[in-house]
C-alpha atoms as a PDB file:
ATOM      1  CA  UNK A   1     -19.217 -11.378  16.611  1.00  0.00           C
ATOM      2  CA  UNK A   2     -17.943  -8.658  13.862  1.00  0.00           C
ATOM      3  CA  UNK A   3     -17.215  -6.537  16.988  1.00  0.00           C
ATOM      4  CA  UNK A   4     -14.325  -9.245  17.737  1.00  0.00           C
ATOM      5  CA  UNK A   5     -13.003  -8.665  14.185  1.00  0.00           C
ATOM      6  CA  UNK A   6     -13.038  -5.141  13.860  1.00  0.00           C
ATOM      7  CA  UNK A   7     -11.429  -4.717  17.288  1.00  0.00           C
ATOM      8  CA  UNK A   8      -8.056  -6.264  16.627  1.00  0.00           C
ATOM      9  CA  UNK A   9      -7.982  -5.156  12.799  1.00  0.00           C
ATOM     10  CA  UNK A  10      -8.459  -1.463  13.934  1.00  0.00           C
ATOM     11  CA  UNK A  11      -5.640  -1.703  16.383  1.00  0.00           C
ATOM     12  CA  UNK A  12      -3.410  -3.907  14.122  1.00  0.00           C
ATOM     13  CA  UNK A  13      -3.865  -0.801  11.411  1.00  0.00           C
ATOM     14  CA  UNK A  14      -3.517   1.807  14.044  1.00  0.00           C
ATOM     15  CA  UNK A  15      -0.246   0.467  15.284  1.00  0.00           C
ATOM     16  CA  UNK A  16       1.008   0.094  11.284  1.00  0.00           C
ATOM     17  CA  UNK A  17       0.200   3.442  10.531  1.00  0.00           C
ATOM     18  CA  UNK A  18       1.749   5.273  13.544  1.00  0.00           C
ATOM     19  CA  UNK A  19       4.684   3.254  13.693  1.00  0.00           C
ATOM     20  CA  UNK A  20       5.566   2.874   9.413  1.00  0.00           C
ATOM     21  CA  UNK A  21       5.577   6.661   9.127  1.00  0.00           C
ATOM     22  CA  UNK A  22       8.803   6.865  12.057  1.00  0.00           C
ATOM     23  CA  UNK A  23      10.408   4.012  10.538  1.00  0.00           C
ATOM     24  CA  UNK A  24       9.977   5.213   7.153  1.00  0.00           C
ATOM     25  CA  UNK A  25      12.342   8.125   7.235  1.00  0.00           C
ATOM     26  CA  UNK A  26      14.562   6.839   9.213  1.00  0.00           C
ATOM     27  CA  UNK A  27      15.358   4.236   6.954  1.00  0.00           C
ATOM     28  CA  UNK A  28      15.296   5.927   3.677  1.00  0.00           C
ATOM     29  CA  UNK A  29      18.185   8.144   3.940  1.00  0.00           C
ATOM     30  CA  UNK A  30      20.232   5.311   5.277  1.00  0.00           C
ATOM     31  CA  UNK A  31      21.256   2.573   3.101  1.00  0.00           C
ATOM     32  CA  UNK A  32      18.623  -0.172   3.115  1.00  0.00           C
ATOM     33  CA  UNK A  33      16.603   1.112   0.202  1.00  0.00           C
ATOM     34  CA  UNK A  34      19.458   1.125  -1.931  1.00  0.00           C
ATOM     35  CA  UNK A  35      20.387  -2.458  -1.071  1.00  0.00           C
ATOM     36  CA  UNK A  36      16.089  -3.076  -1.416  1.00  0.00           C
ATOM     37  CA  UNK A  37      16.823  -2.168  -5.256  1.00  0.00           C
ATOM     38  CA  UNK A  38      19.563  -3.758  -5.699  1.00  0.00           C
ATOM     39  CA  UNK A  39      18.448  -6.854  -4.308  1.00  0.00           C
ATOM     40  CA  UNK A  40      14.799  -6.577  -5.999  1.00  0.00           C
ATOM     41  CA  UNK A  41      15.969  -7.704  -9.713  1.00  0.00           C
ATOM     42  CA  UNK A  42      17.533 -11.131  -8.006  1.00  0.00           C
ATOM     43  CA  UNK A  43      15.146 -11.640  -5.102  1.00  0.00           C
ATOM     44  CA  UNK A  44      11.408 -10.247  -6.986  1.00  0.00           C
ATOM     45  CA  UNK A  45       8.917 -11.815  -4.936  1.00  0.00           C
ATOM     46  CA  UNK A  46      10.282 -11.098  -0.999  1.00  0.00           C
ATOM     47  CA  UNK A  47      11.256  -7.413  -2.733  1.00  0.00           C
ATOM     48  CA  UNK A  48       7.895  -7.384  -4.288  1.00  0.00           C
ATOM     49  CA  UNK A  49       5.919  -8.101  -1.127  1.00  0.00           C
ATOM     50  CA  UNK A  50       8.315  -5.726   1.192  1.00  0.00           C
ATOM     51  CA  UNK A  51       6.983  -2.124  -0.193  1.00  0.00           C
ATOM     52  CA  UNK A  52       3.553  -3.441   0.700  1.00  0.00           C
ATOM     53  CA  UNK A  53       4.293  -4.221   4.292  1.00  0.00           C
ATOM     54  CA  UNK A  54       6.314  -1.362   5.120  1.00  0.00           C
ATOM     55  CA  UNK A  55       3.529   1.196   3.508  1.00  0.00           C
ATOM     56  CA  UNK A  56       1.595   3.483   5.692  1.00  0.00           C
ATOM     57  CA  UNK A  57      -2.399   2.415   5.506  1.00  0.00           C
ATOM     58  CA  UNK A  58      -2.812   5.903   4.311  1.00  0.00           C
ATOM     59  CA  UNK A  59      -0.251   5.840   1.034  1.00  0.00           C
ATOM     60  CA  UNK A  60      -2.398   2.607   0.457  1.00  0.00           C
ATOM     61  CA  UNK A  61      -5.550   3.764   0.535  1.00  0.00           C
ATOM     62  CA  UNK A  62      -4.509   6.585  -1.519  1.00  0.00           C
ATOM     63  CA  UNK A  63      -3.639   3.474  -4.312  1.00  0.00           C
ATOM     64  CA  UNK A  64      -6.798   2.188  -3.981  1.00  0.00           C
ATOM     65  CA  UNK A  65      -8.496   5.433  -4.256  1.00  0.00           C
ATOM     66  CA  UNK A  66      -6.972   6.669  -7.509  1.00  0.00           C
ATOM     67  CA  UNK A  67      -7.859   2.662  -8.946  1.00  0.00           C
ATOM     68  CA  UNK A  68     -11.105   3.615  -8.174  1.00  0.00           C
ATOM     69  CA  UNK A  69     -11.492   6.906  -9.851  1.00  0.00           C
ATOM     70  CA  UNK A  70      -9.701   4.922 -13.232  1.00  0.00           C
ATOM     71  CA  UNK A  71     -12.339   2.190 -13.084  1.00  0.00           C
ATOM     72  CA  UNK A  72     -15.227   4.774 -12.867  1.00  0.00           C
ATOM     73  CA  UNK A  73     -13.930   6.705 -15.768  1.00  0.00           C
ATOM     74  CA  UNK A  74     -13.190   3.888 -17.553  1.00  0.00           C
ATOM     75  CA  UNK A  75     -16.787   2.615 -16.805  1.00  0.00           C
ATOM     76  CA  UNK A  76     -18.155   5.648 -17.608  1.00  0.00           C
ATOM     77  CA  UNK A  77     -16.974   5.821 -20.803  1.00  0.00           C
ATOM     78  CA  UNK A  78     -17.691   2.274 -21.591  1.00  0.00           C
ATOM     79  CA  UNK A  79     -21.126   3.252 -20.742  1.00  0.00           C
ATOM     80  CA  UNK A  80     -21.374   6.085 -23.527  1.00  0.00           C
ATOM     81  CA  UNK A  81     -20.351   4.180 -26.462  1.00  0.00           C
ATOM     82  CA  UNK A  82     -23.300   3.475 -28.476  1.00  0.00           C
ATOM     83  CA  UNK A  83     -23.133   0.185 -30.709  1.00  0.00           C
END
Protein backbone atom coordinates (compact mmCIF):
# COMPACT_ATOMS: atom_id res chain seq x y z
CA UNK A 1 0.00 0.00 0.00
CA UNK A 2 2.99 2.70 0.57
CA UNK A 3 4.03 1.59 -2.96
CA UNK A 4 0.66 3.45 -4.17
CA UNK A 5 1.83 6.58 -2.29
CA UNK A 6 5.25 6.85 -3.19
CA UNK A 7 4.42 6.24 -6.86
CA UNK A 8 2.40 9.33 -7.61
CA UNK A 9 4.41 11.61 -5.02
CA UNK A 10 7.70 10.70 -6.89
CA UNK A 11 6.24 11.61 -10.21
CA UNK A 12 4.26 14.65 -8.89
CA UNK A 13 7.98 15.93 -7.56
CA UNK A 14 9.69 14.80 -10.67
CA UNK A 15 7.40 16.74 -12.92
CA UNK A 16 7.80 20.03 -10.33
CA UNK A 17 11.33 19.91 -10.43
CA UNK A 18 11.94 19.53 -14.22
CA UNK A 19 9.37 21.79 -15.21
CA UNK A 20 9.92 24.94 -12.20
CA UNK A 21 13.56 25.24 -13.25
CA UNK A 22 12.30 26.23 -17.31
CA UNK A 23 9.65 28.31 -16.01
CA UNK A 24 11.75 29.93 -13.54
CA UNK A 25 13.96 31.92 -15.83
CA UNK A 26 11.76 32.58 -18.11
CA UNK A 27 9.71 34.43 -15.90
CA UNK A 28 12.16 36.30 -13.87
CA UNK A 29 13.56 38.60 -16.34
CA UNK A 30 10.10 39.42 -17.52
CA UNK A 31 7.86 41.41 -15.45
CA UNK A 32 5.84 39.15 -13.15
CA UNK A 33 8.23 39.19 -10.24
CA UNK A 34 8.17 42.75 -10.08
CA UNK A 35 4.38 42.90 -10.05
CA UNK A 36 4.81 39.55 -7.31
CA UNK A 37 6.49 42.36 -5.00
CA UNK A 38 4.51 44.81 -5.57
CA UNK A 39 1.48 43.00 -5.03
CA UNK A 40 2.96 40.98 -1.88
CA UNK A 41 2.60 44.01 0.78
CA UNK A 42 -1.40 44.21 -0.24
CA UNK A 43 -2.11 40.58 -1.08
CA UNK A 44 0.49 38.63 1.90
CA UNK A 45 -0.97 35.36 2.14
CA UNK A 46 -1.60 34.27 -1.90
CA UNK A 47 2.11 36.18 -2.28
CA UNK A 48 3.26 34.30 0.69
CA UNK A 49 2.20 30.86 -0.49
CA UNK A 50 3.33 31.58 -4.36
CA UNK A 51 7.36 31.40 -3.78
CA UNK A 52 6.63 28.03 -2.23
CA UNK A 53 4.82 26.57 -5.16
CA UNK A 54 6.86 27.85 -7.83
CA UNK A 55 10.29 26.57 -5.95
CA UNK A 56 12.30 23.81 -7.40
CA UNK A 57 12.21 20.60 -4.79
CA UNK A 58 15.89 21.06 -4.80
CA UNK A 59 16.11 25.03 -3.57
CA UNK A 60 13.68 23.48 -0.91
CA UNK A 61 15.43 20.89 0.30
CA UNK A 62 18.39 23.01 0.42
CA UNK A 63 15.99 25.21 3.18
CA UNK A 64 15.37 22.38 5.02
CA UNK A 65 18.87 21.25 5.05
CA UNK A 66 20.53 24.40 6.37
CA UNK A 67 17.32 24.35 9.30
CA UNK A 68 18.72 21.28 10.09
CA UNK A 69 22.33 22.02 10.51
CA UNK A 70 20.94 25.35 12.86
CA UNK A 71 18.90 23.01 15.05
CA UNK A 72 21.90 20.60 15.54
CA UNK A 73 24.19 23.38 16.48
CA UNK A 74 21.83 24.91 18.43
CA UNK A 75 21.22 21.49 20.16
CA UNK A 76 24.57 20.92 20.50
CA UNK A 77 25.30 23.72 22.32
CA UNK A 78 22.31 23.46 24.49
CA UNK A 79 23.76 20.18 25.32
CA UNK A 80 27.20 21.66 26.68
CA UNK A 81 25.93 24.11 29.07
CA UNK A 82 26.42 22.81 32.43
CA UNK A 83 23.86 24.10 35.19
Amino acid sequence: MSNRTQKPVKAILDSKETSAPTSAPTSAPTSAPTSALTSAPTSAPTSALTPVMTHPVSSLLEHLAEGSEILCAATFRLWNLDP
